[in-house]
C-alpha atoms as a PDB file:
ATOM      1  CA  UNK A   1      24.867-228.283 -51.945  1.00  0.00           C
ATOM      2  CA  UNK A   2      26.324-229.136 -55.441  1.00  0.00           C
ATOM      3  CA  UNK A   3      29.765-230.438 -54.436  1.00  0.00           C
ATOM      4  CA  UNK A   4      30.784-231.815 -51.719  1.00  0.00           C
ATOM      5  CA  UNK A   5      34.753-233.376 -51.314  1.00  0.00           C
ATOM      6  CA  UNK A   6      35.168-234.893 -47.992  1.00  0.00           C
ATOM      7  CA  UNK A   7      38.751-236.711 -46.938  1.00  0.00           C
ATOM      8  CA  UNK A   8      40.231-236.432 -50.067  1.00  0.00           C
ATOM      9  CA  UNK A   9      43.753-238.106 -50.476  1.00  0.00           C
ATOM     10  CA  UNK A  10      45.636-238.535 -53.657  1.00  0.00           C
ATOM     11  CA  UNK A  11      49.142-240.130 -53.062  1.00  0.00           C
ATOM     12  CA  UNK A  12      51.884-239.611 -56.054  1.00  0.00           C
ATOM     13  CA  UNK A  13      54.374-242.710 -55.378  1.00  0.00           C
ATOM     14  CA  UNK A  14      55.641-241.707 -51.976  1.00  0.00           C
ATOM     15  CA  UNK A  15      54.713-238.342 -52.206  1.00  0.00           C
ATOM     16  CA  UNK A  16      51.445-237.633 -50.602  1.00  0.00           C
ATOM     17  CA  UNK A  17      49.898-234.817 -53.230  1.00  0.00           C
ATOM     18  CA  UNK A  18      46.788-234.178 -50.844  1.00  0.00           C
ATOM     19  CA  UNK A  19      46.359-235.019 -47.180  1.00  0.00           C
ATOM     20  CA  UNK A  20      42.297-235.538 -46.469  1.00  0.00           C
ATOM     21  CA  UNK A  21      40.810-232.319 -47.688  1.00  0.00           C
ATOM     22  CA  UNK A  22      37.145-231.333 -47.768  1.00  0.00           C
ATOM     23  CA  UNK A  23      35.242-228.845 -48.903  1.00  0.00           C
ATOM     24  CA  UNK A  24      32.261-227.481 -50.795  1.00  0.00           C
ATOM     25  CA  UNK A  25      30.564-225.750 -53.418  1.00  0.00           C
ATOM     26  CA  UNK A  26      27.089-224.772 -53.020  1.00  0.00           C
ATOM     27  CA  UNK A  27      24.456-223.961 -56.274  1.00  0.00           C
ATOM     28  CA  UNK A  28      25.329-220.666 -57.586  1.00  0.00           C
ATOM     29  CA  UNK A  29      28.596-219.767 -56.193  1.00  0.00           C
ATOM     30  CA  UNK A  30      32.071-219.186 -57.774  1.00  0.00           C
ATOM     31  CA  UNK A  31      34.363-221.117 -54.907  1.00  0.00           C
ATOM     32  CA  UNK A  32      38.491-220.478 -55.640  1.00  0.00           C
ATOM     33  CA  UNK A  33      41.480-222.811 -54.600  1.00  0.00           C
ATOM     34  CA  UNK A  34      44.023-220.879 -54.063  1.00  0.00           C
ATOM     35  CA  UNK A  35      48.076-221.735 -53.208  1.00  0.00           C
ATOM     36  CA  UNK A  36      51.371-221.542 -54.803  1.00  0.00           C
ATOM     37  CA  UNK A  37      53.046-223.972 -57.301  1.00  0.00           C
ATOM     38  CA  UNK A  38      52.294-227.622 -56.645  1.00  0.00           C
ATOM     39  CA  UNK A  39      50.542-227.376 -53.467  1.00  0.00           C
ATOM     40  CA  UNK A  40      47.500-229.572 -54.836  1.00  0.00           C
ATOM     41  CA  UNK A  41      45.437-227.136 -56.766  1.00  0.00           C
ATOM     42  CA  UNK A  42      45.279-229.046 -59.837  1.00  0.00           C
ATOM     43  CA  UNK A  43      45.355-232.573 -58.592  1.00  0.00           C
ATOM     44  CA  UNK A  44      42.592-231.514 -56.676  1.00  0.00           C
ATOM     45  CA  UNK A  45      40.223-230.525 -59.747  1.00  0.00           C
ATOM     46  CA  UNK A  46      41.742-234.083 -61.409  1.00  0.00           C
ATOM     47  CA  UNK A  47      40.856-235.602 -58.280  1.00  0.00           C
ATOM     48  CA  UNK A  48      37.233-234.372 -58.957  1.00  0.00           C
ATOM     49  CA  UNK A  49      36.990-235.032 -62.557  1.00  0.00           C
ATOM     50  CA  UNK A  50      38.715-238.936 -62.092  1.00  0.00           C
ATOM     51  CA  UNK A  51      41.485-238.220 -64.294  1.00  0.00           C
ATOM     52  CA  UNK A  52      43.739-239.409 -61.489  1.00  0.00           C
ATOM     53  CA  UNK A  53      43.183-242.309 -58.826  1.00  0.00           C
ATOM     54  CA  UNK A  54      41.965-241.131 -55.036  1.00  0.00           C
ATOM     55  CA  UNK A  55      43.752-242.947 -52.854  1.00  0.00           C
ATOM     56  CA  UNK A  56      40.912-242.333 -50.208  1.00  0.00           C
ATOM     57  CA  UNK A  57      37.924-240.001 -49.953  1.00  0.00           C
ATOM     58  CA  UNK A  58      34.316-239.233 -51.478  1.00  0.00           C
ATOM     59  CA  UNK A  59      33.374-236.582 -54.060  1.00  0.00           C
ATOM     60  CA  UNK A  60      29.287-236.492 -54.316  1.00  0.00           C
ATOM     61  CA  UNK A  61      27.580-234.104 -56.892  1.00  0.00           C
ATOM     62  CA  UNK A  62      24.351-233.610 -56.959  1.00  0.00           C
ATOM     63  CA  UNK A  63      23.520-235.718 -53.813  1.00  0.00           C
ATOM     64  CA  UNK A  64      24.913-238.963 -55.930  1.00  0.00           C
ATOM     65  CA  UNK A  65      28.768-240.606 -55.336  1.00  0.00           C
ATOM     66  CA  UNK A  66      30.916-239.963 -58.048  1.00  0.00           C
ATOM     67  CA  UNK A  67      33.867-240.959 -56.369  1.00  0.00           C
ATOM     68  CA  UNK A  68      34.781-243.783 -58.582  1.00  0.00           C
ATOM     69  CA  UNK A  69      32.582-242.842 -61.650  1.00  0.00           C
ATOM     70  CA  UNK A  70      34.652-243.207 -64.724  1.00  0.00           C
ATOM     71  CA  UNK A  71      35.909-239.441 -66.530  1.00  0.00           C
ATOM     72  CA  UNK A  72      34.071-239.849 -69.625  1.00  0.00           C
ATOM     73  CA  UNK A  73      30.470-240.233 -67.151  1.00  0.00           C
ATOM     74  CA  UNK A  74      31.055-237.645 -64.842  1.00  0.00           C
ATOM     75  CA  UNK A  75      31.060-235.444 -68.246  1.00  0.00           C
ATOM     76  CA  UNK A  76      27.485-236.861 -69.005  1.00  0.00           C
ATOM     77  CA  UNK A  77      26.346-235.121 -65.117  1.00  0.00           C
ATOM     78  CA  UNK A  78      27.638-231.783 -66.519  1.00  0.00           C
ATOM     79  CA  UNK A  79      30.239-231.677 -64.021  1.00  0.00           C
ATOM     80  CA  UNK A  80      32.797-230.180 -66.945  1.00  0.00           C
ATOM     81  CA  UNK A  81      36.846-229.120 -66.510  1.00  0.00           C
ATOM     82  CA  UNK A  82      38.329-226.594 -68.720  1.00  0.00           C
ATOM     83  CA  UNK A  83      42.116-227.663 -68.354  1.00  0.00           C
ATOM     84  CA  UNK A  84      45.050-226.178 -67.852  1.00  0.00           C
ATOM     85  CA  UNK A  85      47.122-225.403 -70.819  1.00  0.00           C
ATOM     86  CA  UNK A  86      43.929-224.835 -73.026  1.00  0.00           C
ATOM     87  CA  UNK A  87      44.231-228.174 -74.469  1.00  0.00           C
ATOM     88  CA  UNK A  88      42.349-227.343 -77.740  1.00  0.00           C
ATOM     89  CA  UNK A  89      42.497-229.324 -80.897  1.00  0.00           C
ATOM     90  CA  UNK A  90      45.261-227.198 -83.145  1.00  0.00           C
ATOM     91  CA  UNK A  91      44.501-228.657 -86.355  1.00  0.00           C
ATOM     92  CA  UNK A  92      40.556-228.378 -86.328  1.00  0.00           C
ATOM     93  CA  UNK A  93      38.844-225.163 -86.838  1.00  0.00           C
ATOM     94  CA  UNK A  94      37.710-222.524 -84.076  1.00  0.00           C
ATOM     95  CA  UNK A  95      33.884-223.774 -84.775  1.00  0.00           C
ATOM     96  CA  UNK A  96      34.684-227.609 -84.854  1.00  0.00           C
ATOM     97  CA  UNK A  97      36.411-227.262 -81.450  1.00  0.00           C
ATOM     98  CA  UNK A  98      33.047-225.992 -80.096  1.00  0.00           C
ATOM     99  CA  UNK A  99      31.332-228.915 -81.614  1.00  0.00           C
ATOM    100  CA  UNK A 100      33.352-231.384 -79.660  1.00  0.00           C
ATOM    101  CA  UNK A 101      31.886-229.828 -76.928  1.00  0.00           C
ATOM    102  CA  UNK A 102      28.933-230.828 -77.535  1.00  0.00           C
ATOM    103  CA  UNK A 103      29.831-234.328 -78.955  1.00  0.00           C
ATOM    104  CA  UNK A 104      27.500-236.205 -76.327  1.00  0.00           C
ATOM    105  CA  UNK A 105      24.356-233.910 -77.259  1.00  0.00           C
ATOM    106  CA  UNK A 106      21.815-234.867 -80.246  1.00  0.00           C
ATOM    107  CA  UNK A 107      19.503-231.422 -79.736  1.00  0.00           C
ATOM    108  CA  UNK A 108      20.897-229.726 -82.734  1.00  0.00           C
ATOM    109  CA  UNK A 109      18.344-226.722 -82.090  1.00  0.00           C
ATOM    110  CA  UNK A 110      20.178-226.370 -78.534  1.00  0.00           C
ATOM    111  CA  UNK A 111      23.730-226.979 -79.405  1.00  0.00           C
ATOM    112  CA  UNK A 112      23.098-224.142 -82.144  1.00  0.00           C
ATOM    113  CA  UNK A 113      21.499-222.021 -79.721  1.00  0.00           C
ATOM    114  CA  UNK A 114      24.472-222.295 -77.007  1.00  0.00           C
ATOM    115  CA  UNK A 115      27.049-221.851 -79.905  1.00  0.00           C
ATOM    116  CA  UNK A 116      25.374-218.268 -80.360  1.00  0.00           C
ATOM    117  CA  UNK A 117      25.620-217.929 -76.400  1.00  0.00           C
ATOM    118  CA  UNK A 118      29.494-218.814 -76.423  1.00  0.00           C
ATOM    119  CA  UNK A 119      29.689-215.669 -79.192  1.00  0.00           C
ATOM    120  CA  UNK A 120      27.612-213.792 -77.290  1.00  0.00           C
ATOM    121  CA  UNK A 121      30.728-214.004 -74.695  1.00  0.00           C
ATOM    122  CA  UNK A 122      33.519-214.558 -76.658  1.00  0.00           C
ATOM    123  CA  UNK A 123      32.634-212.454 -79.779  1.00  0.00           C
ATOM    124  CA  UNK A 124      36.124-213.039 -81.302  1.00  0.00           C
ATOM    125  CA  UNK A 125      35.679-216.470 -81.420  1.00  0.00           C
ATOM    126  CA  UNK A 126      32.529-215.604 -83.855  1.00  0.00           C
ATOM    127  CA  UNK A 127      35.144-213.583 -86.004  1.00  0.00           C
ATOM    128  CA  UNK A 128      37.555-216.290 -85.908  1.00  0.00           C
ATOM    129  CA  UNK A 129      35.205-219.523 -86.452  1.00  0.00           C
ATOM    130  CA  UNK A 130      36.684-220.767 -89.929  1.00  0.00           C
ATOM    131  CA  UNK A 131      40.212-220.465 -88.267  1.00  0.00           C
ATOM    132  CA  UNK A 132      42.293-222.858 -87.023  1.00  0.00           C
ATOM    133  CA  UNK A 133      42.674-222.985 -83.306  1.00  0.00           C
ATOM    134  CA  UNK A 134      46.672-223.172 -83.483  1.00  0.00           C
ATOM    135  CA  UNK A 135      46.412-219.725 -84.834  1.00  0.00           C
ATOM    136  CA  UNK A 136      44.884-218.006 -81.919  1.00  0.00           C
ATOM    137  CA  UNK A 137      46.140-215.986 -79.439  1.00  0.00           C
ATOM    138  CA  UNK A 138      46.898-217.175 -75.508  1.00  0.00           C
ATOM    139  CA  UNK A 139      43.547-215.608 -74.365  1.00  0.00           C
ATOM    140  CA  UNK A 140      41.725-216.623 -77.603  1.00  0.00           C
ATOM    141  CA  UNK A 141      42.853-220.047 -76.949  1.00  0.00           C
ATOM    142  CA  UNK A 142      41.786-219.834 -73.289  1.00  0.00           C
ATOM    143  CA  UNK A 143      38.262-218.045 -74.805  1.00  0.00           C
ATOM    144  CA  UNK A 144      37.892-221.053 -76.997  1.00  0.00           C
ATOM    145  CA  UNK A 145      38.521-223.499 -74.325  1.00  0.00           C
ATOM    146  CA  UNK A 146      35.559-221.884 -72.390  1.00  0.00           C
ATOM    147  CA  UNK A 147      33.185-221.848 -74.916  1.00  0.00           C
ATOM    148  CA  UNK A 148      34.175-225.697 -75.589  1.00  0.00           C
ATOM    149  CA  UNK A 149      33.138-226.405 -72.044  1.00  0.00           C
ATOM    150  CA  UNK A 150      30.131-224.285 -72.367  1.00  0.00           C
ATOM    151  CA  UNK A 151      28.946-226.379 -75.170  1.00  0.00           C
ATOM    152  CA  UNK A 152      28.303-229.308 -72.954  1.00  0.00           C
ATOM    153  CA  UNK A 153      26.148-227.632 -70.364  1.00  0.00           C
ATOM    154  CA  UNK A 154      27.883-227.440 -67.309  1.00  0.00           C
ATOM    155  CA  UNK A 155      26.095-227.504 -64.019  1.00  0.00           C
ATOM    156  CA  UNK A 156      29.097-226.816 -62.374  1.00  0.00           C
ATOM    157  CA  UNK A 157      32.804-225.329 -64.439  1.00  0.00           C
ATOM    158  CA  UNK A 158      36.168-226.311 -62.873  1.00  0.00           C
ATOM    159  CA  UNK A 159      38.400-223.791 -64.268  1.00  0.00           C
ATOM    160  CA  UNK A 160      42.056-224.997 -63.974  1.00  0.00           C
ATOM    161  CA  UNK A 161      44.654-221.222 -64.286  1.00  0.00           C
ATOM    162  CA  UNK A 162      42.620-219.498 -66.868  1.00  0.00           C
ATOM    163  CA  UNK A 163      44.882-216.331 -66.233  1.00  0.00           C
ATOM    164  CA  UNK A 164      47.853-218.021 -66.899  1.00  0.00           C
ATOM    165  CA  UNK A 165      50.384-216.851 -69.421  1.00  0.00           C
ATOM    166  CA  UNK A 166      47.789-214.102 -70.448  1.00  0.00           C
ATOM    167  CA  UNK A 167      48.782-210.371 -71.058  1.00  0.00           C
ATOM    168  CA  UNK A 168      46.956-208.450 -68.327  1.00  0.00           C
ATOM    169  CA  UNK A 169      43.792-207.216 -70.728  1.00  0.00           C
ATOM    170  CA  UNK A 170      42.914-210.539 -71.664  1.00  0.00           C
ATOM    171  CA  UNK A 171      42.994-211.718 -67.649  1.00  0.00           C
ATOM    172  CA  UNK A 172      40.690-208.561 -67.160  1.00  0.00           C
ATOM    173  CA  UNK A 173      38.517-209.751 -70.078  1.00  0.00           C
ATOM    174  CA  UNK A 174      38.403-213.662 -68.816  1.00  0.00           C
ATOM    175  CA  UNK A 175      37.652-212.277 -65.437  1.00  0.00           C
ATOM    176  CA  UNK A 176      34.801-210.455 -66.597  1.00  0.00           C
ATOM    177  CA  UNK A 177      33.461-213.379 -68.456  1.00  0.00           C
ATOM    178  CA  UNK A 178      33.481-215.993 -66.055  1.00  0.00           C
ATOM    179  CA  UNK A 179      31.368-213.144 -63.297  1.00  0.00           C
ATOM    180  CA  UNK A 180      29.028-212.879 -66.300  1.00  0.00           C
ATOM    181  CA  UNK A 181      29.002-217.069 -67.163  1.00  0.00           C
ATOM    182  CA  UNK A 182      28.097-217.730 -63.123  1.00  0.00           C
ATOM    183  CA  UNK A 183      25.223-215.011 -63.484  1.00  0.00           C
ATOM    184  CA  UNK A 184      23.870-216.516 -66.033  1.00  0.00           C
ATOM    185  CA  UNK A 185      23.484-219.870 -63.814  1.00  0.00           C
ATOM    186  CA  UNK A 186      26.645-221.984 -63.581  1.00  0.00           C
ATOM    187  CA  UNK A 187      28.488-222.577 -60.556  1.00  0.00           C
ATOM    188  CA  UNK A 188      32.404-222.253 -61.216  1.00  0.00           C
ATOM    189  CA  UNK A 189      35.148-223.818 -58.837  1.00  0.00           C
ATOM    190  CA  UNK A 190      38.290-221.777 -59.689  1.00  0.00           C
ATOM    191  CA  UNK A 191      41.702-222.583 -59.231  1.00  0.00           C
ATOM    192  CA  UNK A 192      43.926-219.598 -59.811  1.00  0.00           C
ATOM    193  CA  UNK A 193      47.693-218.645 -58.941  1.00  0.00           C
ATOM    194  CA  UNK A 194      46.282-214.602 -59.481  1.00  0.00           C
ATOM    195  CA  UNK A 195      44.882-214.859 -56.385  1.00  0.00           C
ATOM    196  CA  UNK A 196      43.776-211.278 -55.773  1.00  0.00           C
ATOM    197  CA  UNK A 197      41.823-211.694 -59.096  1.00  0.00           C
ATOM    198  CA  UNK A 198      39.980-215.168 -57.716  1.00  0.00           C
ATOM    199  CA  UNK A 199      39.434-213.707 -54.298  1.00  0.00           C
ATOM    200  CA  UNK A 200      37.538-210.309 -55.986  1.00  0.00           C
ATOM    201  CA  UNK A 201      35.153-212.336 -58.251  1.00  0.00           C
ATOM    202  CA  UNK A 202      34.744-215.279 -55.301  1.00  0.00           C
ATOM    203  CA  UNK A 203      32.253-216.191 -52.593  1.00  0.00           C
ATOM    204  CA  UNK A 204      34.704-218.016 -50.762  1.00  0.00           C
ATOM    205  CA  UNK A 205      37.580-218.894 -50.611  1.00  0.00           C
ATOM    206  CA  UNK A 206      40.270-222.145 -50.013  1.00  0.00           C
ATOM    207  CA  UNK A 207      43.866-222.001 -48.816  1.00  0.00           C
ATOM    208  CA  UNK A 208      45.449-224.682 -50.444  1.00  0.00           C
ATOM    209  CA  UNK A 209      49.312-225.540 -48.764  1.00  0.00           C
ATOM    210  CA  UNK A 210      51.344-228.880 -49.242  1.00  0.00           C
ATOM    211  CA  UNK A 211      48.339-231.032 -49.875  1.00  0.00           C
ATOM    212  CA  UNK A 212      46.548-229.189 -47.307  1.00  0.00           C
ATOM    213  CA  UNK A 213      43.914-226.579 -46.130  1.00  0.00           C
ATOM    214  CA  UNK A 214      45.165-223.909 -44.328  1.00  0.00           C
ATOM    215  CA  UNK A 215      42.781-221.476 -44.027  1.00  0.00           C
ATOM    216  CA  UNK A 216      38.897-220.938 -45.392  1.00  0.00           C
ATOM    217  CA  UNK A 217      36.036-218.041 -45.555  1.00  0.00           C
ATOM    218  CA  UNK A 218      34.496-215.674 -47.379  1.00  0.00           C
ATOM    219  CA  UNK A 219      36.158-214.443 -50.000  1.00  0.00           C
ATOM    220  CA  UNK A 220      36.995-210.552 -48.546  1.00  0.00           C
ATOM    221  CA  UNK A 221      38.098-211.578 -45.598  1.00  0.00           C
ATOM    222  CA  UNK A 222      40.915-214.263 -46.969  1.00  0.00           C
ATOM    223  CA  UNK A 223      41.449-210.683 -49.088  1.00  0.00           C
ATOM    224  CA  UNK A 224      41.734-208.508 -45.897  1.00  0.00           C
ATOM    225  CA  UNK A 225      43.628-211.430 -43.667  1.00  0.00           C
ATOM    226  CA  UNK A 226      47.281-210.041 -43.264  1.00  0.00           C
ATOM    227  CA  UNK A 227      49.079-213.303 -43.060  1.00  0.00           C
ATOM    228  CA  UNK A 228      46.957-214.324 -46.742  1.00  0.00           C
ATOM    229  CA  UNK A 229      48.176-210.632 -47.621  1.00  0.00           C
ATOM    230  CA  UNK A 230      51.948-211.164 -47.073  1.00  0.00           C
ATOM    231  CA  UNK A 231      51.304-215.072 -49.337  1.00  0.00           C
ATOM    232  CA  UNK A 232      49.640-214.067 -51.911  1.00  0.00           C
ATOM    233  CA  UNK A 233      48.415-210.748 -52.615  1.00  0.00           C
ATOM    234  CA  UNK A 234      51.730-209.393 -53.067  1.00  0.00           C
ATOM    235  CA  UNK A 235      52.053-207.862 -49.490  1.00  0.00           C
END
């Protein structure tokens, strides 16, 4: 097992954001959170990453606690989140966004070497390397956010709405990349509102409602469950 949350609860003020989840992520798979507007997704993946305070739980990776391991060292156990919103540096260039990527690495051969691998799946962003990033497109910008997390190795990618605000042949395209990124070797937890598209590239599956799991499986049979149906998937 890679990841493994267990009685998670993150409290905003009064408001209790999520009510002792737990779940996992074994080596290999591509695991999606999936629920409407504000029913934890996010917090959950900050929750992870210890961008925001736990008010109770444990969040091991690798077989070691991380629970209250600072953000900037979980980074250094290649446990990397690809945010919501992008959050790419506008005024520096395509090419020094991927370099900040890498900004804890000192093998210069192997940063190179995964710079050509980021092309190799986001060939625009090799067309587009002198640019700056606050000229790019939605999905460019959501490519280049990618490839910036690629840079620093991830064992495991938390991928925060990558669909979101994207014309439908870029989600296609991101789809298609992230399938090809976790058979290369890295385990992806997804959080998605497109849940049919998170569900058809999954291995399972998490219902996420009000702070809570609902409902859990493999990933075609949260697709074929009627009530998930009626949610979700549009009917």
């Amino acid at each position: 097992m890679l990841l493994k949350v267990e009685n998670l609860t993150v409290n905003y003020g009064a408001i209790r954001a999520l009510k002792n989840i737990s779940f996992e992520v074994d080596k290999g798979e591509i695991i999606t959170l999936i629920g409407s507007n504000g029913a934890g997704k996010t917090t959950t993946l900050h929750s992870i990453s210890n961008i925001i305070k736990k008010a109770e739980g444990k969040i091991t990776f690798n077989g070691q606690d991380i629970t209250n391991l600072a953000a900037d060292k979980i980074v250094t156990h290649h446990l990397i989140q690809v945010p919501e919103g992008r959050r790419i540096f506008q005024n520096l260039s395509v090419k020094e966004n991927l370099e900040l990527g890498a900004f804890l690495r000192k093998d210069k051969k192997g940063i190179q070497s995964d710079m050509e691998r980021v092309f190799e799946y986001f060939p625009r962003m090799k067309e587009r390397i002198k640019q700056n990033a606050g000229t790019l497109s939605g999905g460019e910008l959501q490519m280049l956010a990618m490839g910036r997390a690629l840079m620093a190795q991830p064992e495991l990618l938390l991928l925060d709405e990558p669909s979101m605000g994207l014309a439908p042949i870029f989600v296609d395209e991101i789809f298609n990349i992230i399938q090809k990124i976790n058979n290369d070797g890295t385990t992806i937890l997804l959080v998605e509102q497109n849940a049919f598209k998170a569900l058809s590239i999954a291995n399972r599956g998490y219902i996420l409602e009000t702070g809570e799991i609902t409902k859990s499986g493999p990933a075609q049979d949260l697709i074929s469950d009627p009530a998930i149906k009626q949610a979700y998937l549009g009917g």
